[in-house]
C-alpha atoms as a PDB file:
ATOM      1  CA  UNK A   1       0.000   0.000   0.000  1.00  0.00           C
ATOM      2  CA  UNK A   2       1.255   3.279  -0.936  1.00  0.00           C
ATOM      3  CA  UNK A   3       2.375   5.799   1.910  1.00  0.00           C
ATOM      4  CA  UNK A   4      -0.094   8.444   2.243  1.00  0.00           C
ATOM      5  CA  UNK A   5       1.227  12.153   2.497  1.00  0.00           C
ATOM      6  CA  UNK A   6       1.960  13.563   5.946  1.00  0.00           C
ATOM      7  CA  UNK A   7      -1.387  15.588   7.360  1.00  0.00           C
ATOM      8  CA  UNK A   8      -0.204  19.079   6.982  1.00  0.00           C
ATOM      9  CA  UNK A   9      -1.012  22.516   5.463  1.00  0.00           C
ATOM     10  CA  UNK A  10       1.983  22.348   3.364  1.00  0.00           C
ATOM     11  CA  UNK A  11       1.022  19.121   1.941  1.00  0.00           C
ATOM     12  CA  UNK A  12      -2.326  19.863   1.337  1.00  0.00           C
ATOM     13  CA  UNK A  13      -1.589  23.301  -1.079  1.00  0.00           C
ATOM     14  CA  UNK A  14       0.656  21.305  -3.199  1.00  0.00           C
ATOM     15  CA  UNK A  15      -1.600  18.148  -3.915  1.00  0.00           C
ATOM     16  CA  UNK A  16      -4.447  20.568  -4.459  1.00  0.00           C
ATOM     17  CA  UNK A  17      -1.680  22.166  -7.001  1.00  0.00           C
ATOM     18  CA  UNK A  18      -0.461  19.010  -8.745  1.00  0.00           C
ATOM     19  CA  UNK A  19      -4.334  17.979  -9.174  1.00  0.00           C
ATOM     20  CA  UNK A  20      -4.759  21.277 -11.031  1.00  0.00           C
ATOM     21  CA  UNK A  21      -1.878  20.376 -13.175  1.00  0.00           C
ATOM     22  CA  UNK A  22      -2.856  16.753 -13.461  1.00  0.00           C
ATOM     23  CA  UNK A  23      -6.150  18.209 -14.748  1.00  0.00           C
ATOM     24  CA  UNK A  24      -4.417  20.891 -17.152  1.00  0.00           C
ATOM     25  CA  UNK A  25      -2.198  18.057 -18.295  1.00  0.00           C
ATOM     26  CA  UNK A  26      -5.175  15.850 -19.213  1.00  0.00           C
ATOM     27  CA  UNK A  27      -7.344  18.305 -21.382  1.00  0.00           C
ATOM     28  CA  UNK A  28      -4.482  19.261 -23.375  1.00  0.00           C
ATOM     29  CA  UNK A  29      -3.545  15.085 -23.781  1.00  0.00           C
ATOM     30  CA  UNK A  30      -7.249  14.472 -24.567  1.00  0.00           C
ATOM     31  CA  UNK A  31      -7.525  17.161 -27.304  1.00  0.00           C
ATOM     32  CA  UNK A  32      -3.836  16.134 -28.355  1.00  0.00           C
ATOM     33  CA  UNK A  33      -5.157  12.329 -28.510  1.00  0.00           C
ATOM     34  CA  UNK A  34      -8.225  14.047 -30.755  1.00  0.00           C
ATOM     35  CA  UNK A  35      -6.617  15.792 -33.547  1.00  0.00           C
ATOM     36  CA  UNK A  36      -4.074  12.726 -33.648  1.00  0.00           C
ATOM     37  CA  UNK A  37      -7.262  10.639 -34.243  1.00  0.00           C
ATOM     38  CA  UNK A  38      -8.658  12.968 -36.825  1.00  0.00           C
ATOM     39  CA  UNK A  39      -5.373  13.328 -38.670  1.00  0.00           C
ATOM     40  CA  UNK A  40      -5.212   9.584 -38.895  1.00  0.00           C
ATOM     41  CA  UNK A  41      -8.116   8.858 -40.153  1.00  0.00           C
ATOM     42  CA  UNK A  42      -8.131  11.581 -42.752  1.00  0.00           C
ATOM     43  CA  UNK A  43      -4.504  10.116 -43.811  1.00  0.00           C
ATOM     44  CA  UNK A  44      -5.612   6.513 -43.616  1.00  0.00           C
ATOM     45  CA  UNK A  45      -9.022   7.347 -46.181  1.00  0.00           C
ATOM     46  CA  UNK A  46      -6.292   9.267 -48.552  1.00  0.00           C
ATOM     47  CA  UNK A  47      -4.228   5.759 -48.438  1.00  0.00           C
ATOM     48  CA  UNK A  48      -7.064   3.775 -49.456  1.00  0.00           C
ATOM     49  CA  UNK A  49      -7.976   5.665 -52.310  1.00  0.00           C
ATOM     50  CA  UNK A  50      -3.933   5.983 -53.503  1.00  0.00           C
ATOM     51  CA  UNK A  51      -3.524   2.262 -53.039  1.00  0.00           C
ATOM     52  CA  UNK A  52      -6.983   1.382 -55.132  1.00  0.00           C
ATOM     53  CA  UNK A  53      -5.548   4.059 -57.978  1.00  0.00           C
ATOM     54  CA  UNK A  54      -1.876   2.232 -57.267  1.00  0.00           C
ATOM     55  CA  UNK A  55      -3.154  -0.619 -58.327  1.00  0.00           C
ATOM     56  CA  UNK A  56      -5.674   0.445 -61.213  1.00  0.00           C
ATOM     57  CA  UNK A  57      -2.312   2.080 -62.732  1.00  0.00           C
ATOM     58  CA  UNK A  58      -0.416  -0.733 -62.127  1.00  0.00           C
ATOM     59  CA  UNK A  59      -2.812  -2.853 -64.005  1.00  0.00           C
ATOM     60  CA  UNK A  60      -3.232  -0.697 -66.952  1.00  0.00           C
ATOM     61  CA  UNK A  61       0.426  -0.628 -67.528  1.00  0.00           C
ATOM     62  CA  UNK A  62       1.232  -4.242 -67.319  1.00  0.00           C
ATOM     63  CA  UNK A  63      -1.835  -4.807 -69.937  1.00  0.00           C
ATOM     64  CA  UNK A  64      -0.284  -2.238 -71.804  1.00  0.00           C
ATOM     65  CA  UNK A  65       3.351  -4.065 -71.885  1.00  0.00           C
ATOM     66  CA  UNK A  66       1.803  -6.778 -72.363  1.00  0.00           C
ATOM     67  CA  UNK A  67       0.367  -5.381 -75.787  1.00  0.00           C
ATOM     68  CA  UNK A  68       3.768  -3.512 -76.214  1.00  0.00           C
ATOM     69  CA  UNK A  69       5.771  -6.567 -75.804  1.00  0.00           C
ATOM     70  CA  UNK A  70       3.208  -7.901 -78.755  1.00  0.00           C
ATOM     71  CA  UNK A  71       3.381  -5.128 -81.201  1.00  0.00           C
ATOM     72  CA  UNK A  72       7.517  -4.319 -80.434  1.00  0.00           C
ATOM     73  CA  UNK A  73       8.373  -7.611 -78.627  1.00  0.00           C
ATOM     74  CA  UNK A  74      10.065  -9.012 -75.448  1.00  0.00           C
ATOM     75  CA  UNK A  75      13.836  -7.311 -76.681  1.00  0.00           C
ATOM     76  CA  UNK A  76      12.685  -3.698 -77.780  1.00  0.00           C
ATOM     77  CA  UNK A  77      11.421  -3.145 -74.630  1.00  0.00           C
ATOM     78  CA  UNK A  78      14.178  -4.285 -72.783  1.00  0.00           C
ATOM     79  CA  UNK A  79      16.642  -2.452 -74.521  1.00  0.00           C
ATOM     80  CA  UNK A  80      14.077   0.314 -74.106  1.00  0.00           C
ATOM     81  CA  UNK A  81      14.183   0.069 -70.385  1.00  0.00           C
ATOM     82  CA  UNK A  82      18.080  -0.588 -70.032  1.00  0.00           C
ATOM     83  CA  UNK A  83      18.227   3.248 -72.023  1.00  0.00           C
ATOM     84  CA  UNK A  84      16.012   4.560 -69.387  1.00  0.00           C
ATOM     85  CA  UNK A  85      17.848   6.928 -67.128  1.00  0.00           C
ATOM     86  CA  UNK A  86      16.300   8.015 -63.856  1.00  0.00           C
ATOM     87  CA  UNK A  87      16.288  12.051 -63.912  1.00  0.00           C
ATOM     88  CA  UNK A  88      13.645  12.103 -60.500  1.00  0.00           C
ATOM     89  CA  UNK A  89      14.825  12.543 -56.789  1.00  0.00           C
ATOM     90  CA  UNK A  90      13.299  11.881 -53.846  1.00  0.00           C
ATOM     91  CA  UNK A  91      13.985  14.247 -51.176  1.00  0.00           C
ATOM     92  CA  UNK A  92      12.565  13.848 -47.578  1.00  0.00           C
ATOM     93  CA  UNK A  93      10.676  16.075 -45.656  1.00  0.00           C
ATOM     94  CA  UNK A  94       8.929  16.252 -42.235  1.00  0.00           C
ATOM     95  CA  UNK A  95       5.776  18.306 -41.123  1.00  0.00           C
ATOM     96  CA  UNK A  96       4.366  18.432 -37.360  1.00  0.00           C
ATOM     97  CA  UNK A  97       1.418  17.176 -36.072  1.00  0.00           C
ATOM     98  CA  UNK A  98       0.410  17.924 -32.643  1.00  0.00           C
ATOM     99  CA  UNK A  99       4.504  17.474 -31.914  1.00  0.00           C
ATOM    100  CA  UNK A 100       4.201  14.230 -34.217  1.00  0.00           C
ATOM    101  CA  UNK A 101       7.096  13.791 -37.289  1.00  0.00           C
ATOM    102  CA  UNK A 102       4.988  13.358 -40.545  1.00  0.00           C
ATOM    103  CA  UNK A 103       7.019  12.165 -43.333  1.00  0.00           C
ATOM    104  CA  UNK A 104       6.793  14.186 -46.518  1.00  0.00           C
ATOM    105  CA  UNK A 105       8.146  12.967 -49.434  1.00  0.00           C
ATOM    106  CA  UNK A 106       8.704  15.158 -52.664  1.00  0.00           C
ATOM    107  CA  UNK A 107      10.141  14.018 -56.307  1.00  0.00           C
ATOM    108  CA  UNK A 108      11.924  17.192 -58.014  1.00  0.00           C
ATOM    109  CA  UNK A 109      13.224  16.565 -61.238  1.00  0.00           C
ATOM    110  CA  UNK A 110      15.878  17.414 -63.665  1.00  0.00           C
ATOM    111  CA  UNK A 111      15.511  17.307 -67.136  1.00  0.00           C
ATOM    112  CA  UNK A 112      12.198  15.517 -67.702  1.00  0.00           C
ATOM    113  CA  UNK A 113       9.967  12.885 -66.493  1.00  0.00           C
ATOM    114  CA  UNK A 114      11.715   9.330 -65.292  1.00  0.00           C
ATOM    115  CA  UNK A 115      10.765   7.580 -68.838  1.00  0.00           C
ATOM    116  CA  UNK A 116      11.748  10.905 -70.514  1.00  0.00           C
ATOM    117  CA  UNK A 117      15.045   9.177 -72.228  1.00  0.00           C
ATOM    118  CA  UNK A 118      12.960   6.257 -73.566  1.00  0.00           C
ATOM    119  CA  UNK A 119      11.759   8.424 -77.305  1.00  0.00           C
ATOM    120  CA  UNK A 120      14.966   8.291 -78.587  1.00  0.00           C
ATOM    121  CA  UNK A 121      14.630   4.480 -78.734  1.00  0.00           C
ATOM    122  CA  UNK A 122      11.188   3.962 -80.060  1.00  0.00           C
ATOM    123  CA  UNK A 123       8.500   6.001 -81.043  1.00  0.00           C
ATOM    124  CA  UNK A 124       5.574   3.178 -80.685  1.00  0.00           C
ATOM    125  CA  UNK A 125       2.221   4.183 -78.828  1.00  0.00           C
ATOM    126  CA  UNK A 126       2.632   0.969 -76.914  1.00  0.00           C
ATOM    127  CA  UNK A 127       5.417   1.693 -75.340  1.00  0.00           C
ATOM    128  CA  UNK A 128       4.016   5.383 -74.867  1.00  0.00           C
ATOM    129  CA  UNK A 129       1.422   3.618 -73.254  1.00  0.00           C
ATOM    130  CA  UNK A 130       3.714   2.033 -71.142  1.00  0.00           C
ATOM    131  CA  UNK A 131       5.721   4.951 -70.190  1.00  0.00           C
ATOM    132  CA  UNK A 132       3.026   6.626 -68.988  1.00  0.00           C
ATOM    133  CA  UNK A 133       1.069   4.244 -67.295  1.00  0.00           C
ATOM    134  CA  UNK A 134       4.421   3.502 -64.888  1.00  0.00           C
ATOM    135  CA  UNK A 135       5.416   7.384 -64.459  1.00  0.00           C
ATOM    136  CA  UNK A 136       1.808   7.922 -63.158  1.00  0.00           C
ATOM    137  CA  UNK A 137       3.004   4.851 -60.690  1.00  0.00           C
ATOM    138  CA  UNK A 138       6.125   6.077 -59.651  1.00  0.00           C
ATOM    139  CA  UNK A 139       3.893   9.107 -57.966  1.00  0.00           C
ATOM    140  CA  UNK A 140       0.918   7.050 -57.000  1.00  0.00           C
ATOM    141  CA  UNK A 141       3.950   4.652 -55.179  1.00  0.00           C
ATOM    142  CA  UNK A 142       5.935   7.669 -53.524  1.00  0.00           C
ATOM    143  CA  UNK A 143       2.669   9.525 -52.394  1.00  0.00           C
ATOM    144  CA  UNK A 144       0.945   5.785 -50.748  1.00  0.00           C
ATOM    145  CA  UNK A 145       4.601   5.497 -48.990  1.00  0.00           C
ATOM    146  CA  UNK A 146       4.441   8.761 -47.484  1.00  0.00           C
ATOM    147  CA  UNK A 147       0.757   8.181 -46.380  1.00  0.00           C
ATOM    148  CA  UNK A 148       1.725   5.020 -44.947  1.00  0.00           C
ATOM    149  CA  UNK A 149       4.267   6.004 -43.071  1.00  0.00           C
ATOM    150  CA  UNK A 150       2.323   9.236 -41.069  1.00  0.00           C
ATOM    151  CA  UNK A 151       0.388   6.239 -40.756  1.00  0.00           C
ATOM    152  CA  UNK A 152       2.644   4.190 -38.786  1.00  0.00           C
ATOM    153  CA  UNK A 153       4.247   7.562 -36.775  1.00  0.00           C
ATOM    154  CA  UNK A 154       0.703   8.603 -35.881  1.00  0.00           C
ATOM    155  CA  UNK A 155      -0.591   5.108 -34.568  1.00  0.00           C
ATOM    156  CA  UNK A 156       2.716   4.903 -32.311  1.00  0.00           C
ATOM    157  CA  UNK A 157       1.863   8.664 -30.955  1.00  0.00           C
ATOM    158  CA  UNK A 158      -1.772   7.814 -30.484  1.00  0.00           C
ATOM    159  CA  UNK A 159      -1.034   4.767 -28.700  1.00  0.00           C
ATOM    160  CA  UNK A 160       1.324   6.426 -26.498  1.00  0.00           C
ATOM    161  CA  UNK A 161      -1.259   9.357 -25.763  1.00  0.00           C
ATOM    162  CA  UNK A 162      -3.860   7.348 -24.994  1.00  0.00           C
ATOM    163  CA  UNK A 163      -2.401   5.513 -22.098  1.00  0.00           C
ATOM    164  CA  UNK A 164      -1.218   8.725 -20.724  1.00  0.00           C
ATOM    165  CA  UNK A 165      -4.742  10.059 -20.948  1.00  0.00           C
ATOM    166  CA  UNK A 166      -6.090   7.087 -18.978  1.00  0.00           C
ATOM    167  CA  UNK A 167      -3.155   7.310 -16.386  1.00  0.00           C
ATOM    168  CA  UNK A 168      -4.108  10.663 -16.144  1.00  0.00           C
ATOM    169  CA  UNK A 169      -7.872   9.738 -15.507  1.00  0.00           C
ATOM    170  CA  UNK A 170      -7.716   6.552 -13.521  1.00  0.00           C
ATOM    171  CA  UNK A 171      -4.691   6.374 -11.542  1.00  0.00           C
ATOM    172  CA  UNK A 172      -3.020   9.836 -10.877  1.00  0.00           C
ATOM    173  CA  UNK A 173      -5.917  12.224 -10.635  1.00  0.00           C
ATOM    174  CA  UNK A 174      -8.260   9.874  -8.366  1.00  0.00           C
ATOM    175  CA  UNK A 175      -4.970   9.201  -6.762  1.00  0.00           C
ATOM    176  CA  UNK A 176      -4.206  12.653  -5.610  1.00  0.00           C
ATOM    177  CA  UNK A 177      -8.381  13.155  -4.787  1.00  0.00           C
ATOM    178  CA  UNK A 178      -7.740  10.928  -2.642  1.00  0.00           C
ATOM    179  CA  UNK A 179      -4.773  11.804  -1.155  1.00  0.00           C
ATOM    180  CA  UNK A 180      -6.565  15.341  -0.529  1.00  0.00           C
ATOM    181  CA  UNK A 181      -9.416  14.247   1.096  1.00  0.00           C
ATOM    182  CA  UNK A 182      -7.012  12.496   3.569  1.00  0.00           C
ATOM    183  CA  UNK A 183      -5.242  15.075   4.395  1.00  0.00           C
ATOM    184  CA  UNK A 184      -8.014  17.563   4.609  1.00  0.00           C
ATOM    185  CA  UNK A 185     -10.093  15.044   6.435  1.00  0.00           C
ATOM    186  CA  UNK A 186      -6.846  14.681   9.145  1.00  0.00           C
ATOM    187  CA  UNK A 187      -6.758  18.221   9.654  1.00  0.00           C
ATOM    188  CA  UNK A 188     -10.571  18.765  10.225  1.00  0.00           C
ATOM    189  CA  UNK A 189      -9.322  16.261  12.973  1.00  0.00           C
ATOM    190  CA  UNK A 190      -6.685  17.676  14.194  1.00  0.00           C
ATOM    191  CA  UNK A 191      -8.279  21.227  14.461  1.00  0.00           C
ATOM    192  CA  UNK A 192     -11.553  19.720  16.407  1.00  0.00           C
ATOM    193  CA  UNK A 193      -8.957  18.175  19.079  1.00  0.00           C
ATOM    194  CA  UNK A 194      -7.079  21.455  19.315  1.00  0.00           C
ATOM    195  CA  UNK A 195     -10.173  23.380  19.851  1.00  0.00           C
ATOM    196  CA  UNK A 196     -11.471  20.657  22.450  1.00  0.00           C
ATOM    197  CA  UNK A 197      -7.757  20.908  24.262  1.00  0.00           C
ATOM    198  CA  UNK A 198      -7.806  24.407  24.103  1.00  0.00           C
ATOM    199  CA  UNK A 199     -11.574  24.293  25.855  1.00  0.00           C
ATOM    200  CA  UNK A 200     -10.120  21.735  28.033  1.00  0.00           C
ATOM    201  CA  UNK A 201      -6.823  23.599  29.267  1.00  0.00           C
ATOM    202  CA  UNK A 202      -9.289  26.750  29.477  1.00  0.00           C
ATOM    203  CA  UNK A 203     -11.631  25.306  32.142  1.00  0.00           C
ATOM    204  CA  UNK A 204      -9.058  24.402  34.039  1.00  0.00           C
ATOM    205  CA  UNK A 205      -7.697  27.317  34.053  1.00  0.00           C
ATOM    206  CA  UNK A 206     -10.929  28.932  34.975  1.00  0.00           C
ATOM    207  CA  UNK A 207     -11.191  26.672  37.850  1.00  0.00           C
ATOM    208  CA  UNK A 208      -7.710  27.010  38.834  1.00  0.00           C
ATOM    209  CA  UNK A 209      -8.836  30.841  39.026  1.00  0.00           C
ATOM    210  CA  UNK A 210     -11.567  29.932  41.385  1.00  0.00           C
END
């Protein structure tokens, strides 16, 4: 059983304190734990829809090398993809949520698109097809990863939140109530058997007089 807090005046002002911060503490936490929520689930509807256009992309453009690899064959469109150089780069950014490290993830580019050096090679509309089925990927892919991965930070922070929300309410708070009470309750005590001394020493004083 925990010690309880010695009966005094002192004791009594700074648990009545710390349950006005324990209180403070907790609204901000709860409101914190809200816009967390919010922010997830706004995030987690946005990676839904990216991963059911991810994959509607990513279907069109393996029908359409499929049909490329009829019309141009198997070889042209390796040798188009081996003259393929990457121009994109991915640079890494962070944005903050309620003191939470969102990932944001931007593609700048230099000279052109990713498939940009493929025309040189071939000029077929399947292949254009291709190309532009699997550029529109390459964003759908970065922008689901960056999604997923507030995703993952916020569900950590919102985990964490939450159990200091119901320490807050369950443990410390009724903890220090309780604690006040006590010590409130022990000097209502203490007082009455002052006063009843004090009445005590005073009659005997008065018959001491006598």
């Amino acid at each position: 059983m925990k010690e309880r807090a010695s009966p005094t005046r002192m004791n009594l002002i700074l648990t009545r304190k710390r349950i006005s911060g324990a209180k403070r503490g907790y609204d901000i936490l709860k409101r914190k734990r809200e816009v967390i929520a919010i922010e997830f689930l706004r995030i987690l509807r946005e990676s839904k829809t990216g991963r059911m256009q991810l994959k509607g992309v990513l279907d069109r453009g393996y029908g359409a090398a499929a049909r490329a690899s009829t019309f141009v064959g198997d070889f042209e469109l390796d040798r188009v993809a081996e003259g393929i150089e990457e121009s994109s780069r991915i640079r890494m950014d962070t944005k903050n949520v309620m003191g939470v490290r969102i990932p944001e993830i931007t593609v700048s580019q230099k000279e052109g698109r990713v498939f940009g050096a493929y025309s040189v090679l071939s000029t077929s509309t399947a292949v254009d097809d291709v190309r532009d089925a699997f550029e529109e990927a390459a964003d759908l892919v970065i922008n689901v990863a960056r999604r997923e991965q507030g995703l993952k930070r916020l569900v950590v922070e919102l985990d964490k939140t939450k159990r200091r929300v119901n320490a807050l309410q369950y443990v410390l708070i009724p903890e220090l109530d309780r604690s006040s009470k006590y010590i409130s309750m022990r000097l209502d005590e203490m007082d009455r058997d002052m006063f009843s001394a004090l009445k005590h020493v005073k009659k005997r004083l008065a018959k001491g007089k006598e």
